[in-house]
C-alpha atoms as a PDB file:
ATOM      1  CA  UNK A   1     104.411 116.659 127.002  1.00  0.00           C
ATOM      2  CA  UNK A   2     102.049 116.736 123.887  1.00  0.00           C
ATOM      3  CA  UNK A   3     101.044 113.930 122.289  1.00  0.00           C
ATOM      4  CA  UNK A   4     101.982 113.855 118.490  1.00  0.00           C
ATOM      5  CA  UNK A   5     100.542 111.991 115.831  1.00  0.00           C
ATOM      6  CA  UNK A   6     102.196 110.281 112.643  1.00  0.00           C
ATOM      7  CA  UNK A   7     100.328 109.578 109.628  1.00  0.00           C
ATOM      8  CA  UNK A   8     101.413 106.002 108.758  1.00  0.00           C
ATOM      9  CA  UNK A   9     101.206 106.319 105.347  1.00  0.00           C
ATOM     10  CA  UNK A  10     103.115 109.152 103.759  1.00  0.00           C
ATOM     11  CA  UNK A  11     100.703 111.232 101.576  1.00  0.00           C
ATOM     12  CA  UNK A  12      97.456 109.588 103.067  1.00  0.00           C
ATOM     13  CA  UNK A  13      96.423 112.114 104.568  1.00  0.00           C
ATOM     14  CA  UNK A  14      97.046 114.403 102.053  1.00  0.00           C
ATOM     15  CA  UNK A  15      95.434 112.680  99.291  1.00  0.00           C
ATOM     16  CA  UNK A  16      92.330 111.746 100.881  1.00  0.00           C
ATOM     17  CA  UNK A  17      91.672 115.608 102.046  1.00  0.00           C
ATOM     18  CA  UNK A  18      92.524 116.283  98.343  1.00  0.00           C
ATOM     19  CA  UNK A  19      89.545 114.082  97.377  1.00  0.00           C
ATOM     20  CA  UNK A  20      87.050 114.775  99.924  1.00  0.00           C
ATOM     21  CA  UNK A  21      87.674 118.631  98.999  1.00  0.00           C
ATOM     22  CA  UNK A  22      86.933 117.385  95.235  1.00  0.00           C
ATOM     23  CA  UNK A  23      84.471 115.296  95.270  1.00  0.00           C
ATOM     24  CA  UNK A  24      81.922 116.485  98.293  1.00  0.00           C
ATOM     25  CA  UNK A  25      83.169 119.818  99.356  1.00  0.00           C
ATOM     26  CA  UNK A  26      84.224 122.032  96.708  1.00  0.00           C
ATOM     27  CA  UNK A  27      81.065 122.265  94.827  1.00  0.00           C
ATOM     28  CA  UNK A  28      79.451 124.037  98.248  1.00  0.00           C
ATOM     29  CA  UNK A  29      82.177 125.883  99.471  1.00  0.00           C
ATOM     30  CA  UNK A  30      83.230 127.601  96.406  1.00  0.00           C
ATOM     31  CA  UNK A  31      80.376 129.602  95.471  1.00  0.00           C
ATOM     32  CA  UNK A  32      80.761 131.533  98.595  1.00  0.00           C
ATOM     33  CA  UNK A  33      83.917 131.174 100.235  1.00  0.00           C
ATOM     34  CA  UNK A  34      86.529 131.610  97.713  1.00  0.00           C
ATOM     35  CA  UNK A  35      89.882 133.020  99.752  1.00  0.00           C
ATOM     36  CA  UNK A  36      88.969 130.837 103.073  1.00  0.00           C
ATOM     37  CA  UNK A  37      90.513 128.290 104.446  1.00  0.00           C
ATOM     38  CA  UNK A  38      88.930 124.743 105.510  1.00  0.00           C
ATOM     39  CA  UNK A  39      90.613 122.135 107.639  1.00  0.00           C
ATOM     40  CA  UNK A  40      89.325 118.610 106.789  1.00  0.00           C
ATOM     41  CA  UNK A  41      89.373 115.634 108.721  1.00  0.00           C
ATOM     42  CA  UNK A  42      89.350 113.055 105.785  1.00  0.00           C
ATOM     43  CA  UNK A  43      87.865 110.017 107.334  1.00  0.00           C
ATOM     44  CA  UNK A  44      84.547 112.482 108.667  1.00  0.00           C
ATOM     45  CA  UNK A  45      84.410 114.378 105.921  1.00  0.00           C
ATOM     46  CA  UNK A  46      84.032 117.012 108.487  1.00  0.00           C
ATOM     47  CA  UNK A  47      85.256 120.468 107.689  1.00  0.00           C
ATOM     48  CA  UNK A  48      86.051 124.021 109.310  1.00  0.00           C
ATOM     49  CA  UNK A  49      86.379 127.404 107.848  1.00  0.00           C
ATOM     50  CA  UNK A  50      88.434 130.511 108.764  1.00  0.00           C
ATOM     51  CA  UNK A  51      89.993 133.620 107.532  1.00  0.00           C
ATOM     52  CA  UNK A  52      93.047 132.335 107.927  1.00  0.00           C
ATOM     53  CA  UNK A  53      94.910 128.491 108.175  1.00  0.00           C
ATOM     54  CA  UNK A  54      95.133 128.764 112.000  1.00  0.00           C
ATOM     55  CA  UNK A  55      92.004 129.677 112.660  1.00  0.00           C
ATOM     56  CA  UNK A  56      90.418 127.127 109.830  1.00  0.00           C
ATOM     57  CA  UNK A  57      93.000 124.616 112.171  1.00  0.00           C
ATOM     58  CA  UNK A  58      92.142 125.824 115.812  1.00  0.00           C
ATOM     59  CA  UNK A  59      88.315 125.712 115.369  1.00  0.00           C
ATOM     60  CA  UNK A  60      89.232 121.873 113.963  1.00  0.00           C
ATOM     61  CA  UNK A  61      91.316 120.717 116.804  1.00  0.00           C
ATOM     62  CA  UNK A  62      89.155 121.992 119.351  1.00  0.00           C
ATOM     63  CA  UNK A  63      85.857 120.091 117.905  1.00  0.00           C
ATOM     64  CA  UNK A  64      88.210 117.106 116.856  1.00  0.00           C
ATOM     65  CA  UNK A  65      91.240 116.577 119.415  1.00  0.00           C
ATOM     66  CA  UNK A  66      92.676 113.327 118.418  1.00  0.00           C
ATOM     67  CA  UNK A  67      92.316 113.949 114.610  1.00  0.00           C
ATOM     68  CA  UNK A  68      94.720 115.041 112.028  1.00  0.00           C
ATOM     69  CA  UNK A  69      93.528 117.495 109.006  1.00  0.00           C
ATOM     70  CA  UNK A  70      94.632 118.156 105.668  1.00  0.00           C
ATOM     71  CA  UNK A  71      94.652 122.223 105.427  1.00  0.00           C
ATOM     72  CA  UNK A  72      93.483 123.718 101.484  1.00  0.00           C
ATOM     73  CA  UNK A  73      92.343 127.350 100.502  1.00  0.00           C
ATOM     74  CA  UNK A  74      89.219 127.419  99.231  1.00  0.00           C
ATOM     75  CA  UNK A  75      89.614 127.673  95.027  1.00  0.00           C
ATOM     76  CA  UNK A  76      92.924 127.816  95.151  1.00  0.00           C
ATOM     77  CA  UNK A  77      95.868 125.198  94.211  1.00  0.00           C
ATOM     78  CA  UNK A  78      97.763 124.778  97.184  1.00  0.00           C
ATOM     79  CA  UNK A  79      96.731 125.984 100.719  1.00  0.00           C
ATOM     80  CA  UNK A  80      99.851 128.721 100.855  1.00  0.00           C
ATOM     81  CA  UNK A  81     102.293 129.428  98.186  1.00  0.00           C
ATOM     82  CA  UNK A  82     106.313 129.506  98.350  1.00  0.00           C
ATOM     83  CA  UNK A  83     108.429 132.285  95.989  1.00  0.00           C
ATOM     84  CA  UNK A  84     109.900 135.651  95.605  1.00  0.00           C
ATOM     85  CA  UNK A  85     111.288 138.105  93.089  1.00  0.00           C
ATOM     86  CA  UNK A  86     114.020 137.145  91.178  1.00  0.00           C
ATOM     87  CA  UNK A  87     117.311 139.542  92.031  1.00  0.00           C
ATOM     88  CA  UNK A  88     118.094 140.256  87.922  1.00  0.00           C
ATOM     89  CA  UNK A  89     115.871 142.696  87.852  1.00  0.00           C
ATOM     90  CA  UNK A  90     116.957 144.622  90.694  1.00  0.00           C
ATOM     91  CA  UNK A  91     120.656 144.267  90.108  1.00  0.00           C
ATOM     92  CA  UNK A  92     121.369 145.275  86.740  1.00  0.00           C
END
């Protein structure tokens, strides 16, 4: 059986990878990763990139086992995005 983790505060962890992405990491990622993903393990600071969020998430577990990450796109909002197409214009 795998072993899962809980954060204990609700929004820690996101938070604190929200900050360590603002305040040491996005300066030096974003001039030449823009599009990439980076998993970071807050408490570190340490960081891994990929093409994609699994890969970005993989490369993390595997150097840091027993650590949880907070997932972001680099220069972009919000790591993936939610919507569609609203149905008004196609019916009607």
């Amino acid at each position: 059986m795998a072993h899962q983790q809980t954060i204990p505060v609700p929004g820690r962890l996101s938070e604190a990878g929200k900050r360590v992405y603002e305040e040491r990491l996005k300066a030096v990622l974003e001039p030449d990763h823009i599009g990439e993903f980076v998993a970071i393990e807050p408490e570190s600071g340490r960081y891994f990139l990929g093409e994609s969020g699994l890969e970005a998430m993989l490369s993390a577990r595997e150097a840091m086992p027993g650590s949880l990450f907070f997932l972001a796109r680099v220069g972009y909002p919000a790591a993936n995005k939610i919507g569609g197409r609203s149905l008004k214009k196609w019916v009607g």
